[in-house]
Protein backbone atom coordinates (compact mmCIF):
# COMPACT_ATOMS: atom_id res chain seq x y z
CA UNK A 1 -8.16 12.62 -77.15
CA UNK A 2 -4.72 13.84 -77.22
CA UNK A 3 -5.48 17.22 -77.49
CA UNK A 4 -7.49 17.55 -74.76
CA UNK A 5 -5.10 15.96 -72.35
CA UNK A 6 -2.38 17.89 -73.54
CA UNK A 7 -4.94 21.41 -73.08
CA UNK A 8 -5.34 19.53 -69.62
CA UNK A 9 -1.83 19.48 -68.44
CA UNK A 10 -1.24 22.88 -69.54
CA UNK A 11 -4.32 24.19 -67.66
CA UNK A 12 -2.83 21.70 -64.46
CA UNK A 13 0.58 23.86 -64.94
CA UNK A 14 -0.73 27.08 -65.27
CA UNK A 15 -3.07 26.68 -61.96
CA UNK A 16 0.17 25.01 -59.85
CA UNK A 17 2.43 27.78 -61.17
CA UNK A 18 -0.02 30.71 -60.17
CA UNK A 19 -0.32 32.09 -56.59
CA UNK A 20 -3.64 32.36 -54.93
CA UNK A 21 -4.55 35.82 -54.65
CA UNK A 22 -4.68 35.49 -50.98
CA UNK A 23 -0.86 34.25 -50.95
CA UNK A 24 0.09 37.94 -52.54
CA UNK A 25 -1.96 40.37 -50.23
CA UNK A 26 -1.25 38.92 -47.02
CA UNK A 27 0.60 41.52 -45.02
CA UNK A 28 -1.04 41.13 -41.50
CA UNK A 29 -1.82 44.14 -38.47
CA UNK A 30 1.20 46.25 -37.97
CA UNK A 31 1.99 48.37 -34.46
CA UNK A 32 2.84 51.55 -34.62
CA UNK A 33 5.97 51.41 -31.87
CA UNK A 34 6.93 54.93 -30.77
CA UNK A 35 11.06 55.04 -29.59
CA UNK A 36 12.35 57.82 -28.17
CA UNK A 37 16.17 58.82 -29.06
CA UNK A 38 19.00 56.94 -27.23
CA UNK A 39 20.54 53.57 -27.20
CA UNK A 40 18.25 52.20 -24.29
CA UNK A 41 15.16 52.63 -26.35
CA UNK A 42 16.51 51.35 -29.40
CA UNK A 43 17.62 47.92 -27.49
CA UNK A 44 14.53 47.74 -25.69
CA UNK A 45 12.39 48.60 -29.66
CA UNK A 46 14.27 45.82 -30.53
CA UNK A 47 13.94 43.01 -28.30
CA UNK A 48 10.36 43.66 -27.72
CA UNK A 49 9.50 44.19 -31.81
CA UNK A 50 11.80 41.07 -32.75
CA UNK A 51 10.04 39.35 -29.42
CA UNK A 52 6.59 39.69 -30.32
CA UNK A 53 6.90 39.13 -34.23
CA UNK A 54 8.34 35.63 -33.33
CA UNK A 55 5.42 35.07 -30.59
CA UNK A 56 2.60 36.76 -32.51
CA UNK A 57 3.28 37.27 -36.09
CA UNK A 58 2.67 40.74 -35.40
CA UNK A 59 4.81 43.64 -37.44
CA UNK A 60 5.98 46.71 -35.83
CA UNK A 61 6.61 49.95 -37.70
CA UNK A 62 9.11 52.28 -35.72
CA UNK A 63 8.35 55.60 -35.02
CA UNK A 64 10.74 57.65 -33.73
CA UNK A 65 9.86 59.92 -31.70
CA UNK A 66 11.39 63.38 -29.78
CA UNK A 67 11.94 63.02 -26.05
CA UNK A 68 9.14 64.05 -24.03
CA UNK A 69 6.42 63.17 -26.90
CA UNK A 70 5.60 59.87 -26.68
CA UNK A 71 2.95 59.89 -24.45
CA UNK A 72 1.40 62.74 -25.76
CA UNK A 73 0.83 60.46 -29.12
CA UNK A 74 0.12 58.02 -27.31
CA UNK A 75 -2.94 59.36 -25.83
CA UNK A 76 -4.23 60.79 -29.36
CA UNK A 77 -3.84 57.44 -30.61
CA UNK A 78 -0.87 58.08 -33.09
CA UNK A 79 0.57 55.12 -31.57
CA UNK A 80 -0.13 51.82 -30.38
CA UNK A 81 3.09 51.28 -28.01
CA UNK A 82 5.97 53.52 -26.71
CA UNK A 83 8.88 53.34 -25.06
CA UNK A 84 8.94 56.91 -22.89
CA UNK A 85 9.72 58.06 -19.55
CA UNK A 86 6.73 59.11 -17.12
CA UNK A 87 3.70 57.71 -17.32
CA UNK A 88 1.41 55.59 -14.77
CA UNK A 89 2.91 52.76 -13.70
CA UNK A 90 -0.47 50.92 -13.24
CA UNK A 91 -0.26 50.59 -17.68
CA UNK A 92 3.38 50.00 -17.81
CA UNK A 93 4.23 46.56 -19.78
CA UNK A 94 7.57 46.88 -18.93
CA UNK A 95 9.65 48.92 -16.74
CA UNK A 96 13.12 48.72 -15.63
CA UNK A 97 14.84 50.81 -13.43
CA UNK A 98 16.80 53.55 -14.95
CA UNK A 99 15.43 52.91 -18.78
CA UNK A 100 12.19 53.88 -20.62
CA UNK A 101 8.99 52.22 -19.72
CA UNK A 102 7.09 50.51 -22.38
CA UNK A 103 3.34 51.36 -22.61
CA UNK A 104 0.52 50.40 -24.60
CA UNK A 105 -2.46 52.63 -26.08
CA UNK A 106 -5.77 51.88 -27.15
CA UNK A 107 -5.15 48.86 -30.34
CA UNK A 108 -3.01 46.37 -28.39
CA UNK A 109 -5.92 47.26 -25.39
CA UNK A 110 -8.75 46.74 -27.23
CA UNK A 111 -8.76 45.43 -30.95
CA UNK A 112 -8.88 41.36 -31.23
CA UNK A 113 -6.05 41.42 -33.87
CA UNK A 114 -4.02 41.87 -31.56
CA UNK A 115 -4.94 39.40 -28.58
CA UNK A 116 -1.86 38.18 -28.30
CA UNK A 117 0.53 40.94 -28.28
CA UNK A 118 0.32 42.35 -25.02
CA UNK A 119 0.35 38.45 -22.98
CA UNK A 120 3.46 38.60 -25.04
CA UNK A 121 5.32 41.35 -23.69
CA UNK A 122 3.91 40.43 -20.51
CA UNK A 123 5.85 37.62 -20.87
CA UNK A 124 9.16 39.14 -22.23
CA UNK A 125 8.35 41.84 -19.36
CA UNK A 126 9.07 38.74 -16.82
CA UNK A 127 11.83 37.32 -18.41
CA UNK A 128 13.90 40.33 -18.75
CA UNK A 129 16.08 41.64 -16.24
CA UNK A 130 18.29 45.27 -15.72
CA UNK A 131 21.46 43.19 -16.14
CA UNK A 132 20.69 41.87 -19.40
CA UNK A 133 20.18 45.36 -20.85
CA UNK A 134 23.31 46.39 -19.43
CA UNK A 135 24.98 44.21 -21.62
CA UNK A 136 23.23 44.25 -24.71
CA UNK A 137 24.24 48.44 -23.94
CA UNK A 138 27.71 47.03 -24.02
CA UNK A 139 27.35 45.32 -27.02
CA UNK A 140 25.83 47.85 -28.60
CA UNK A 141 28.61 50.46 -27.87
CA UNK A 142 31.18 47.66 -28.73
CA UNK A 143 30.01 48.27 -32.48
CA UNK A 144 27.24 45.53 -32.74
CA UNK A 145 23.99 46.78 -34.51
CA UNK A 146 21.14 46.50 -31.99
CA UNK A 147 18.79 44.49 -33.67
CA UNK A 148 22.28 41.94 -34.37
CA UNK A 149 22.39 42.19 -30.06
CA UNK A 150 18.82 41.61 -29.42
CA UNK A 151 18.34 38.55 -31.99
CA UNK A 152 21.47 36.89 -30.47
CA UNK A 153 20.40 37.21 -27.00
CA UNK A 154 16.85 36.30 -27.66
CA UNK A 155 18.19 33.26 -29.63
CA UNK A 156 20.66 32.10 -26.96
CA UNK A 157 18.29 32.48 -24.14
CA UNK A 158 15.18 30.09 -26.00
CA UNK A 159 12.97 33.10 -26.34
CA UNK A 160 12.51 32.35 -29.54
């Protein structure tokens, strides 16, 4: 009797000490997020990536990308969102005057993993203003990292 409670508690141990297998592969979709060189694009990667991981769950890998590019790989589908100049404005997500507009390909369109992603920077798209930017620019060139500058301001605002 007392061996088979003990072989009990050590088979309760080892199944509360061992992960389900589901805990270790769960990685979710990622978004491959084209950014084109300069500090605008990098501030606006980073308050829309940080933006819709905290709204959606929803990774983005950054790709950079040369200037001029990104909506060429955009429309083969090497992307799923980019921040570029040009494009229709009828598909931008987010535009602001003076910086790069942010549109979406195919995935965010049209695959239901990602549902929620583009309400999201619909929202964000509403919320932000020129003026804020501006001074995430400023503290960007004062020496702060970007993605420091974008958490901060998304914190202080509520955003997230």
């Amino acid at each position: 009797m007392r061996r088979g409670l003990l072989k009990l508690a050590a088979l309760l141990t080892f199944l509360l000490l061992t992960p389900a297998p589901s805990a270790l592969g769960c990685f979710g979709p990622k978004l491959y997020f084209g950014v084109s060189p300069g500090p605008e694009a990098e501030i606006l990667y980073q308050l829309c990536a940080l933006y819709v991981k905290e709204k959606t769950g929803t990774e983005s890998v950054r790709v950079d990308v040369a200037a001029g590019e990104g909506l060429s790989l955009l429309g083969d589908d090497k992307l799923d969102l980019v921040l570029a100049e040009g494009g229709e404005k009828k598909e931008d997500l987010l535009r602001l005057a003076a910086l790069p507009a942010l549109l979406a390909g195919k995935r965010p369109r049209d695959d239901l993993q990602f549902t929620t992603v583009l309400p999201a920077l619909r929202k964000l798209a509403g919320l932000l203003r020129g003026e804020d930017v501006a001074a995430l620019l400023s503290r960007v060139a004062a020496g702060e990292s970007p993605a420091a500058a974008a958490r901060a301001f998304l914190t202080d605002r509520g955003w997230i």
